[in-house]
Protein backbone atom coordinates (compact mmCIF):
# COMPACT_ATOMS: atom_id res chain seq x y z
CA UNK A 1 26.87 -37.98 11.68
CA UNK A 2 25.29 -36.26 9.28
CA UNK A 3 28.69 -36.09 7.37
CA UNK A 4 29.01 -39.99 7.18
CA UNK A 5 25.17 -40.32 5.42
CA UNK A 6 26.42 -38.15 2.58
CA UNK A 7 29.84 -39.81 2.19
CA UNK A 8 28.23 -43.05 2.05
CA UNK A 9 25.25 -42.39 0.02
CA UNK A 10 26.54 -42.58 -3.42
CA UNK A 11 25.65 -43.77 -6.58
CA UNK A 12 25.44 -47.24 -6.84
CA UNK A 13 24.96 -49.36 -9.67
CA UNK A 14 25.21 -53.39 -8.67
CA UNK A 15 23.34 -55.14 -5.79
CA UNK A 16 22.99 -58.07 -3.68
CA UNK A 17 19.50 -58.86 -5.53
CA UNK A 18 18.28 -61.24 -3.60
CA UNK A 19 18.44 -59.06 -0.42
CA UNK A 20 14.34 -58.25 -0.81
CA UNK A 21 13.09 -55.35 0.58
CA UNK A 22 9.90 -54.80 1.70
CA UNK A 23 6.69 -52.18 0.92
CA UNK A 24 7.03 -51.09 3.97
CA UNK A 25 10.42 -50.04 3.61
CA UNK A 26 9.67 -48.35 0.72
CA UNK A 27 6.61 -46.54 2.30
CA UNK A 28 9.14 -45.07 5.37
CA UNK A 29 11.58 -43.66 2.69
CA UNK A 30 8.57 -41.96 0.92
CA UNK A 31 7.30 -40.74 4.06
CA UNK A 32 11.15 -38.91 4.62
CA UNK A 33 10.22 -37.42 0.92
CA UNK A 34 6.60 -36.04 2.08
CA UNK A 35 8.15 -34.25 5.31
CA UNK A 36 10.49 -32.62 3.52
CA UNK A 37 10.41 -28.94 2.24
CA UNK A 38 8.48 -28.46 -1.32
CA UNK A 39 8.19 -25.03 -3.21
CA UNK A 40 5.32 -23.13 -2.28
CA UNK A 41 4.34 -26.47 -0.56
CA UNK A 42 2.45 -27.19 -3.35
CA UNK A 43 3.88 -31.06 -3.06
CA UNK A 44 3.42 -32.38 -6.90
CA UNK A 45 5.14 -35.62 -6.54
CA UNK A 46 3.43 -38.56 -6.61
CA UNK A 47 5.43 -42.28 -6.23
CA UNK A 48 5.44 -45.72 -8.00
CA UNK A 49 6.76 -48.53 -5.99
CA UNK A 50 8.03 -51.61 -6.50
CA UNK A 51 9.59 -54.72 -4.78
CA UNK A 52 8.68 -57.52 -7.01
CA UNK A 53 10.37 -59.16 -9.53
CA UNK A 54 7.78 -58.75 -11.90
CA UNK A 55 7.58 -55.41 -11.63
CA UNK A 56 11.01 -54.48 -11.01
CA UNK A 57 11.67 -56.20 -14.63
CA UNK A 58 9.21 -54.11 -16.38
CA UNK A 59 11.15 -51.18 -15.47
CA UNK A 60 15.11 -52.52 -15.38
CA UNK A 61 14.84 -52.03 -19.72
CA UNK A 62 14.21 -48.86 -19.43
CA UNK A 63 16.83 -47.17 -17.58
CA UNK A 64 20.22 -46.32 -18.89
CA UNK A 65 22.55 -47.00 -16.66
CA UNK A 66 26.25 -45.50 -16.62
CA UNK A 67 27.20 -43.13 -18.99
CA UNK A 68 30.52 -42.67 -18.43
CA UNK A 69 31.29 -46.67 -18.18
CA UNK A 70 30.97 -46.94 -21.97
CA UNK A 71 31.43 -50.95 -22.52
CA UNK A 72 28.68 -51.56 -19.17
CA UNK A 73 25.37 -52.31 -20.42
CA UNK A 74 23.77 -52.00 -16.50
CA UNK A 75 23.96 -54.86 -13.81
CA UNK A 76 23.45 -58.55 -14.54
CA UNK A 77 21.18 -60.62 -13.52
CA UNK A 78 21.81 -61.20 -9.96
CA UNK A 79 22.81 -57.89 -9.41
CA UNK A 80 19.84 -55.56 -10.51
CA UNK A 81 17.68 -53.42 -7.81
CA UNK A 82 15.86 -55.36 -5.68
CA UNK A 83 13.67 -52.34 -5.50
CA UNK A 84 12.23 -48.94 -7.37
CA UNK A 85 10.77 -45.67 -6.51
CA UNK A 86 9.14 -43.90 -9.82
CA UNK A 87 8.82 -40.59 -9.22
CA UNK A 88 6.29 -38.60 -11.02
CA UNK A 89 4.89 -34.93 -11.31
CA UNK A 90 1.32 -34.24 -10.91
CA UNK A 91 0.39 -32.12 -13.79
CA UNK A 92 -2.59 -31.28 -12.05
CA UNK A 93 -1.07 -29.36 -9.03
CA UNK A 94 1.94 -28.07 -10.49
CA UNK A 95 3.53 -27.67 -14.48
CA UNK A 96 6.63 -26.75 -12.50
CA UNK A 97 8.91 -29.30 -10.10
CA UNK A 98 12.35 -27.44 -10.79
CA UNK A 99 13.24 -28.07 -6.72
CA UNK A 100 10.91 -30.67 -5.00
CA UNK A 101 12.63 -33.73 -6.85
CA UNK A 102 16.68 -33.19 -6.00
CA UNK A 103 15.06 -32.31 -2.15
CA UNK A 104 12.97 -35.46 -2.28
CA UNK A 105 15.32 -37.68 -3.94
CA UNK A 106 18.46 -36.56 -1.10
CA UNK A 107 15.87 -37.66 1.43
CA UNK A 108 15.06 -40.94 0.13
CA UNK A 109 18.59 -41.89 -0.19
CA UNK A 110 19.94 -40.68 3.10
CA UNK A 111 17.05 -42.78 4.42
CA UNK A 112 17.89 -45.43 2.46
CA UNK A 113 21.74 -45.51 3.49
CA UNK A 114 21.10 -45.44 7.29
CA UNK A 115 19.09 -48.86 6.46
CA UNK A 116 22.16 -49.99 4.90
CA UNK A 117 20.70 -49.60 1.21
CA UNK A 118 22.01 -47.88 -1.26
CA UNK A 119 20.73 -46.29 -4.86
CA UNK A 120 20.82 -44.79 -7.81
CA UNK A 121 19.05 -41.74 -9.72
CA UNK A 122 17.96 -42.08 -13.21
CA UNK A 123 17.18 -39.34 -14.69
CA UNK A 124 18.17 -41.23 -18.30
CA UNK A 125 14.87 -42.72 -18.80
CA UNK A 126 12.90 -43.90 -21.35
CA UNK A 127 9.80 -42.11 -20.17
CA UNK A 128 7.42 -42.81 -23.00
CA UNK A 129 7.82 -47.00 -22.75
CA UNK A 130 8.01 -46.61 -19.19
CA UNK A 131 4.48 -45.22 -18.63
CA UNK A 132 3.08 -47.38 -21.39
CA UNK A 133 4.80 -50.55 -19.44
CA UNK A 134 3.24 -49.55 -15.26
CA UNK A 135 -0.02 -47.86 -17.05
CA UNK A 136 1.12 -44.32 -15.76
CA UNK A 137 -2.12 -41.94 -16.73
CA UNK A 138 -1.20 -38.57 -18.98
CA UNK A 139 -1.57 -36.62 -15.72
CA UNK A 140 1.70 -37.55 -14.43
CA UNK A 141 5.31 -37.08 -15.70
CA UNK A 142 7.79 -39.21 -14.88
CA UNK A 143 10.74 -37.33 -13.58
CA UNK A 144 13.13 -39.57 -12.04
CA UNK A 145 13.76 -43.44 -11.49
CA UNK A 146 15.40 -44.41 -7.98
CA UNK A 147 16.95 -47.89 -8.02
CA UNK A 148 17.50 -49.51 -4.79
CA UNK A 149 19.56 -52.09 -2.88
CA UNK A 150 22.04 -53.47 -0.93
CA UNK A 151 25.05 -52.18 -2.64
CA UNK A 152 26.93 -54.74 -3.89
CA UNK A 153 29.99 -52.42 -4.88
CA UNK A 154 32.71 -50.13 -3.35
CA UNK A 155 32.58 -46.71 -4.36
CA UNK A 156 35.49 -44.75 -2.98
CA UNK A 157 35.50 -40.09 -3.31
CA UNK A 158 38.84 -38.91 -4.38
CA UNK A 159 39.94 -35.35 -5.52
CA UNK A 160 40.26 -34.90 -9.05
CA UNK A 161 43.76 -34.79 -10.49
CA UNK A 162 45.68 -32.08 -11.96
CA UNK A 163 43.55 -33.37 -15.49
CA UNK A 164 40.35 -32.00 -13.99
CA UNK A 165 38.77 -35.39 -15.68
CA UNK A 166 35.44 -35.95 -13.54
CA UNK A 167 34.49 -38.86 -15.03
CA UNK A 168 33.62 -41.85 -12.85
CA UNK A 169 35.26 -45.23 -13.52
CA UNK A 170 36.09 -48.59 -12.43
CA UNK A 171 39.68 -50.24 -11.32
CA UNK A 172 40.28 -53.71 -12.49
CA UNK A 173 38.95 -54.81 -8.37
CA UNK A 174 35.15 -53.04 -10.10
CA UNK A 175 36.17 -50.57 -7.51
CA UNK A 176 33.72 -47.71 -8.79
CA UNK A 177 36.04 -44.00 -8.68
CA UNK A 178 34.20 -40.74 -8.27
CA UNK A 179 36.38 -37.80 -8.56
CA UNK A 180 35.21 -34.77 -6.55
CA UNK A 181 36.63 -30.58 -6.95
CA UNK A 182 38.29 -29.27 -3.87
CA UNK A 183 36.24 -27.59 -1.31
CA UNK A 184 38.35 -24.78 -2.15
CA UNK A 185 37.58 -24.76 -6.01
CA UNK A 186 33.65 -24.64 -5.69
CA UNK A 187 33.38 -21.54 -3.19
CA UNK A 188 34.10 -18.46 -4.64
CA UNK A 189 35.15 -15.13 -2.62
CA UNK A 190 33.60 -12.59 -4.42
């Protein structure tokens, strides 16, 4: 079961937007976030949320969105995030969140995908026009952006060719590709 969560939680870009969703769903996925582990339990992060359009549109600008999908500028209108998690470090308890985000962020989603969302991790932000735009004080850093929503997109895994390319891409259907390495390519038998 476990299995099926991780296959399906991918990264997705382009949602039903009109499909709200609610503080309270956004509190539950946090609360997956604060059980989990946290080095030295020292628990830095701290959370932004938001549902609203308002909101959401002071933080869709500043969030780049695909990389690898050179001529796609993000989702259009009608298919943004109907939601965001801002994800912050708390200066004040720890200089040092190497761990506790990736952890965090894995919960969230998994969460999010057995409530039939689906998201995306920014780690491309524009932090400095960000904080100025939701009045983030100094003490925090903003360390990652979660977008989420009912995916409006099919993402499909397939093994990378004999090319090696692992970029991402998108069939003429916006079928979204993500190449993944062989099981047997990432362990090594040393």
């Amino acid at each position: 079961m476990i299995r099926d969560l991780v296959k399906k939680n991918r990264s997705y870009r382009r949602f039903y937007q009109d499909v709200r969703i609610e503080r309270r769903t956004l509190e539950e996925l946090i609360d997956l976030a604060r059980l989990s582990s946290s080095g030295a339990n020292l628990q830095p992060l701290k959370y932004v949320l938001s549902w609203d359009e308002e909101k959401n549109s002071l933080i869709f600008p500043h969030l780049r969105w695909a990389g690898y999908l050179k001529d796609w500028d993000g989702p259009v209108e009608g298919e943004r995030p109907s939601a965001y998690i801002v994800m912050l470090g708390d200066k004040d308890i720890s200089k040092n969140y190497m761990w506790d985000p990736g952890i965090a962020c894995q919960s969230i989603l998994l969460g999010a995908c057995e409530k039939g969302l689906g998201g995306c991790i920014f780690g491309s932000v524009d932090r400095k026009n960000l904080a100025e735009a939701l009045n983030i004080p100094e003490k925090y850093e903003i360390l990652l952006v979660i977008a989420l929503g009912k995916p409006k997109e099919i993402v499909v895994l397939e093994e990378i060719d004999a090319s090696g390319d692992i970029k991402y891409w998108r069939d003429e259907n916006q079928v979204h590709h993500v190449p993944k390495r062989k099981l047997e390519d990432i362990i090594l038998d040393l």
